[in-house]
C-alpha atoms as a PDB file:
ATOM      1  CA  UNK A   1       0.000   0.000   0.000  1.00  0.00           C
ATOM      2  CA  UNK A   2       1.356   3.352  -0.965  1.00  0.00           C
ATOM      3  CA  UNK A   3       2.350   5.678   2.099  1.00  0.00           C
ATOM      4  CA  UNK A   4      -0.819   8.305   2.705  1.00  0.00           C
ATOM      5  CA  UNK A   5      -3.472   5.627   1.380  1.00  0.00           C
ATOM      6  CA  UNK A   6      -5.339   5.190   4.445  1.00  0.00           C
ATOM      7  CA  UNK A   7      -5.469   8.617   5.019  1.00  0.00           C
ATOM      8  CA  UNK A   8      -7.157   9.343   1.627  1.00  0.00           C
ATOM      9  CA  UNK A   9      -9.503   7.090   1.789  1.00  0.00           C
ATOM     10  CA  UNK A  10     -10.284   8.254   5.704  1.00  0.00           C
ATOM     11  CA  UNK A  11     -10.561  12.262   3.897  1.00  0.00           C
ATOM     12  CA  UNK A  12     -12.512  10.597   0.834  1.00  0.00           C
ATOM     13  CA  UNK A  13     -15.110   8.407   3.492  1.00  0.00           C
ATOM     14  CA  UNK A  14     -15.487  11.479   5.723  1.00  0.00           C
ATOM     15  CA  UNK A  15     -16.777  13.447   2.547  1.00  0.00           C
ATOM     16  CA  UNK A  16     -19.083  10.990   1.505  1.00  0.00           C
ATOM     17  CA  UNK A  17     -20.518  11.294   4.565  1.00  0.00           C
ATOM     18  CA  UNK A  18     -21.093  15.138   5.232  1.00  0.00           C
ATOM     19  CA  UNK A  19     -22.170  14.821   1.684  1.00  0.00           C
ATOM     20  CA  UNK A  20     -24.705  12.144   2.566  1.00  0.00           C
ATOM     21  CA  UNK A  21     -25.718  13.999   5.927  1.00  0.00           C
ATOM     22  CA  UNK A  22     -26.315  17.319   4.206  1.00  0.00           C
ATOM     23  CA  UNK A  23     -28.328  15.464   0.873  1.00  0.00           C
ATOM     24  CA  UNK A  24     -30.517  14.163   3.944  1.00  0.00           C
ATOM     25  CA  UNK A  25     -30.990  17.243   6.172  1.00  0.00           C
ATOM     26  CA  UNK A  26     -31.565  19.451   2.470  1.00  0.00           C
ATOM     27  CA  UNK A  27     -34.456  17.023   2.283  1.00  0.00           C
ATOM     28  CA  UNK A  28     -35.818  17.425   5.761  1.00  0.00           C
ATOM     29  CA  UNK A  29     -35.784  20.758   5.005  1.00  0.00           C
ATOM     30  CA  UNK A  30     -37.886  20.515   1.457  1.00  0.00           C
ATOM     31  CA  UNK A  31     -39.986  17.724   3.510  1.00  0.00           C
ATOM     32  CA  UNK A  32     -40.508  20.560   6.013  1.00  0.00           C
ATOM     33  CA  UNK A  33     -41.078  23.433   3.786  1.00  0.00           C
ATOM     34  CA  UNK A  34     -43.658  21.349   1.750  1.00  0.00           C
ATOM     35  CA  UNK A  35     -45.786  20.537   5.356  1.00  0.00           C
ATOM     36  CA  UNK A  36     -45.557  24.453   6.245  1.00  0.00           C
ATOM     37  CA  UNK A  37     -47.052  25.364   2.420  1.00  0.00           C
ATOM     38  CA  UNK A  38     -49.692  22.983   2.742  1.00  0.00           C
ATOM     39  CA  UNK A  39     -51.044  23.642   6.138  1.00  0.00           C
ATOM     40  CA  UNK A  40     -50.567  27.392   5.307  1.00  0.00           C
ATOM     41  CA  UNK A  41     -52.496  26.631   1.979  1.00  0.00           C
ATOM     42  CA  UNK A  42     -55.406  25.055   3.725  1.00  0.00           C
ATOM     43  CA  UNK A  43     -55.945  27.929   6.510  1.00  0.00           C
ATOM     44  CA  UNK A  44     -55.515  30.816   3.194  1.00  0.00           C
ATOM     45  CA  UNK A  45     -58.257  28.072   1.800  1.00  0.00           C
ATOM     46  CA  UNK A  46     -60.460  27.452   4.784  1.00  0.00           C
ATOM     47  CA  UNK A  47     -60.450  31.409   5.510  1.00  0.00           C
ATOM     48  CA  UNK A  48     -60.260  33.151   2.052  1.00  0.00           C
ATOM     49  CA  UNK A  49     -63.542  34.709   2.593  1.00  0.00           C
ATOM     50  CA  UNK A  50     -61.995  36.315   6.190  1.00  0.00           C
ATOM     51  CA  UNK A  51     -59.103  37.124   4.433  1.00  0.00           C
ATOM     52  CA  UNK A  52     -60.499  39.131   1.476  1.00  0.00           C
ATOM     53  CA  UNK A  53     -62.884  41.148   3.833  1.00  0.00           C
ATOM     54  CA  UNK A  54     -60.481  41.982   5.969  1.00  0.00           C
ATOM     55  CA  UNK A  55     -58.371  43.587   2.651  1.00  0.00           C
ATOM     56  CA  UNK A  56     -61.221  45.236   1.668  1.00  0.00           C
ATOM     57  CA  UNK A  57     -61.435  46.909   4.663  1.00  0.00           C
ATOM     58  CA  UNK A  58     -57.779  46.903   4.681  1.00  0.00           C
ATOM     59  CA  UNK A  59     -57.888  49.354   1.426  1.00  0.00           C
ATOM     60  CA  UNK A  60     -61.006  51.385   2.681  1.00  0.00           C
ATOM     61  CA  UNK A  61     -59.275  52.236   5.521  1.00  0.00           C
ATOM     62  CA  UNK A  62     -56.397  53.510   4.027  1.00  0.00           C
ATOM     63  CA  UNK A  63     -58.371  55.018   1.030  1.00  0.00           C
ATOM     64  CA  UNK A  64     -60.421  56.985   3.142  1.00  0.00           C
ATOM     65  CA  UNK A  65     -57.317  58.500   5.424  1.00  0.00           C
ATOM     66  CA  UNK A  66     -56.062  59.184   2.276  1.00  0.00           C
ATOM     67  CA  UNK A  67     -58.667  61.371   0.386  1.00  0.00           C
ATOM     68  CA  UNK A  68     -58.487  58.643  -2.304  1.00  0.00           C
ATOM     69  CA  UNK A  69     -55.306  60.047  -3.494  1.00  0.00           C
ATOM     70  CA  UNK A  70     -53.757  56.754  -3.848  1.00  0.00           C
ATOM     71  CA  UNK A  71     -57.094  54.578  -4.599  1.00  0.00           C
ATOM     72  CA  UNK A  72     -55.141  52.719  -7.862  1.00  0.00           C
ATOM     73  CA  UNK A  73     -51.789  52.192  -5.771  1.00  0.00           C
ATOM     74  CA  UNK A  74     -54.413  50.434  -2.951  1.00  0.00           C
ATOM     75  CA  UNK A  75     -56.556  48.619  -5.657  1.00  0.00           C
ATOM     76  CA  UNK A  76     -53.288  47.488  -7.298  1.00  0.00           C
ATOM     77  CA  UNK A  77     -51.823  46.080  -4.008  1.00  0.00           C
ATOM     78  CA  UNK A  78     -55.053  44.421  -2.658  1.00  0.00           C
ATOM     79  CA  UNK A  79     -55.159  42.435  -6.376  1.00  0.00           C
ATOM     80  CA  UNK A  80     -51.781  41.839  -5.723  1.00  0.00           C
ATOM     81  CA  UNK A  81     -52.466  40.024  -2.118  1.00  0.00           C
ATOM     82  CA  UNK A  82     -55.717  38.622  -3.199  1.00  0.00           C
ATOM     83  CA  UNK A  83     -53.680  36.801  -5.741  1.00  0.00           C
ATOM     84  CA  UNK A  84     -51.126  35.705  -4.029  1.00  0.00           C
ATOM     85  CA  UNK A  85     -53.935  34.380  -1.125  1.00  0.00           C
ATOM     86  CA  UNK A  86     -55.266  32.714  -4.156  1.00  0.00           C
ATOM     87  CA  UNK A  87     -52.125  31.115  -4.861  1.00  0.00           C
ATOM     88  CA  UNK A  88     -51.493  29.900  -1.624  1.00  0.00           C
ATOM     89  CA  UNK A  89     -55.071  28.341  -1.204  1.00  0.00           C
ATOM     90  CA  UNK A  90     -54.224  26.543  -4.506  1.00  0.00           C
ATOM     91  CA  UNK A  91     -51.332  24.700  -2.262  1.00  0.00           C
ATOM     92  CA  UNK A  92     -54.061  23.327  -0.242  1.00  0.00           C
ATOM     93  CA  UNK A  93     -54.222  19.314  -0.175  1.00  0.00           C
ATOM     94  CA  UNK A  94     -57.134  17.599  -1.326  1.00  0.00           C
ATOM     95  CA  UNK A  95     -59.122  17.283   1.806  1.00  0.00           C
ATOM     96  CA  UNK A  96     -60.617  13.499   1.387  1.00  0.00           C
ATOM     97  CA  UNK A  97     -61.638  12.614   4.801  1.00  0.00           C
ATOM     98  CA  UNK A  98     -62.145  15.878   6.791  1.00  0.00           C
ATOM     99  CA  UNK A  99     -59.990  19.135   7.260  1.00  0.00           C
ATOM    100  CA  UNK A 100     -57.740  17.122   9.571  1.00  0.00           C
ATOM    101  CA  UNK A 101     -57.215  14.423   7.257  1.00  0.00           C
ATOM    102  CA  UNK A 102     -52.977  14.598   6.845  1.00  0.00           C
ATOM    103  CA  UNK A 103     -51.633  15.043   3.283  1.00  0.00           C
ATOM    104  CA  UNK A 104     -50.965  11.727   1.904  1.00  0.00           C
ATOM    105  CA  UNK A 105     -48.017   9.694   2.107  1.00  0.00           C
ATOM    106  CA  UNK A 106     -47.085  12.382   5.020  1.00  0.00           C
ATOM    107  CA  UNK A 107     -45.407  12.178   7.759  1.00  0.00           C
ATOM    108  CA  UNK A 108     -48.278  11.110   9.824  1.00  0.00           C
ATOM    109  CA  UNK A 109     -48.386   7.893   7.821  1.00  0.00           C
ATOM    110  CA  UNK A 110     -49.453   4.812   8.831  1.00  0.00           C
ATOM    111  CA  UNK A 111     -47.106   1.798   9.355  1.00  0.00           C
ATOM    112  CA  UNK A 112     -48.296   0.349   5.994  1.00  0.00           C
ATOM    113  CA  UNK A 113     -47.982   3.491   4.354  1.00  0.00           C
ATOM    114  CA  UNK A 114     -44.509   5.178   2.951  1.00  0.00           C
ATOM    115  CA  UNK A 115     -41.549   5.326   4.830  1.00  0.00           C
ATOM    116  CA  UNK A 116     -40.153   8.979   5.854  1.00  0.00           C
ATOM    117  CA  UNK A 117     -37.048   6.672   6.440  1.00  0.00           C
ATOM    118  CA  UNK A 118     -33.718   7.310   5.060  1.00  0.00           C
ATOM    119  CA  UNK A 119     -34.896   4.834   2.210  1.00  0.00           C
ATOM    120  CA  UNK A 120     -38.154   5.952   2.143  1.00  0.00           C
ATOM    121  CA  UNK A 121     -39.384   7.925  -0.931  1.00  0.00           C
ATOM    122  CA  UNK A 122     -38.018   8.391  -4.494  1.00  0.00           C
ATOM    123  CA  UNK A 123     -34.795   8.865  -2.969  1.00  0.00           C
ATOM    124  CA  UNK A 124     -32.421   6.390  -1.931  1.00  0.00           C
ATOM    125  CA  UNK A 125     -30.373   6.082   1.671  1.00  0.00           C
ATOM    126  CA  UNK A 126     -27.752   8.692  -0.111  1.00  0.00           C
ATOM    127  CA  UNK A 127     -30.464  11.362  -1.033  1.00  0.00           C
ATOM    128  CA  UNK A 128     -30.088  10.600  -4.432  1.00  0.00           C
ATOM    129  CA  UNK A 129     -32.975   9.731  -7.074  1.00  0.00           C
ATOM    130  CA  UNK A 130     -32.733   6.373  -8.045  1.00  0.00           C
ATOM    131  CA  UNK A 131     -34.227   5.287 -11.350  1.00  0.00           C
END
């Protein structure tokens, strides 16, 4: 064995591994950010009619302290929100068996259901797609 061999392949191993630990927490994270949209979908959904009231009284408000100087800068930005609470609500899951029914294949899966393993998923145990 050459002299320094075990110590490359001790550098090479150790960044396979941070590579394979920071593939798996990036896709905690997406896991995590894809929960947060949802649930934040459904309440934009469940309350969309709360939500564009209170904008409309949101842009009164501010209309009316203003003289209506800036009525088409407020109409502009309350399309603007309403749009983007449209968007949001369009993140909602498909709500099959009540509004507390859990996205499927989430988390909250059963023990027949998918695996939130590290093998669990498209991905493989690296964090890679296989196929």
């Amino acid at each position: 064995m050459p002299p320094g061999a075990d110590g490359h392949a001790a550098r090479r191993s150790a960044a396979i591994l941070v590579r394979v630990e920071r593939d798996e927490f990036v896709r905690q994270g997406r896991v995590l950010a894809d929960m947060v949209l949802r649930e934040a979908g459904a309440r934009a959904a469940e309350h969309s009619d709360q939500l564009r009231d209170a904008l409309g009284a949101l842009a009164g408000f501010v209309n009316d302290q203003t003289g209506g100087r800036y009525a088409d800068q407020v109409g502009r930005a309350a399309d603007f929100v309403e749009h983007g609470v449209d968007l949001l609500a369009a993140q909602a899951p498909e709500q099959q068996a009540g509004p507390s029914a859990p996205p499927p294949g989430g988390p909250s899966a059963g023990p027949d259901g998918p695996s939130e393993g590290p093998s669990g998923g498209p991905e493989g145990p690296s964090g890679t797609r296989s196929g």
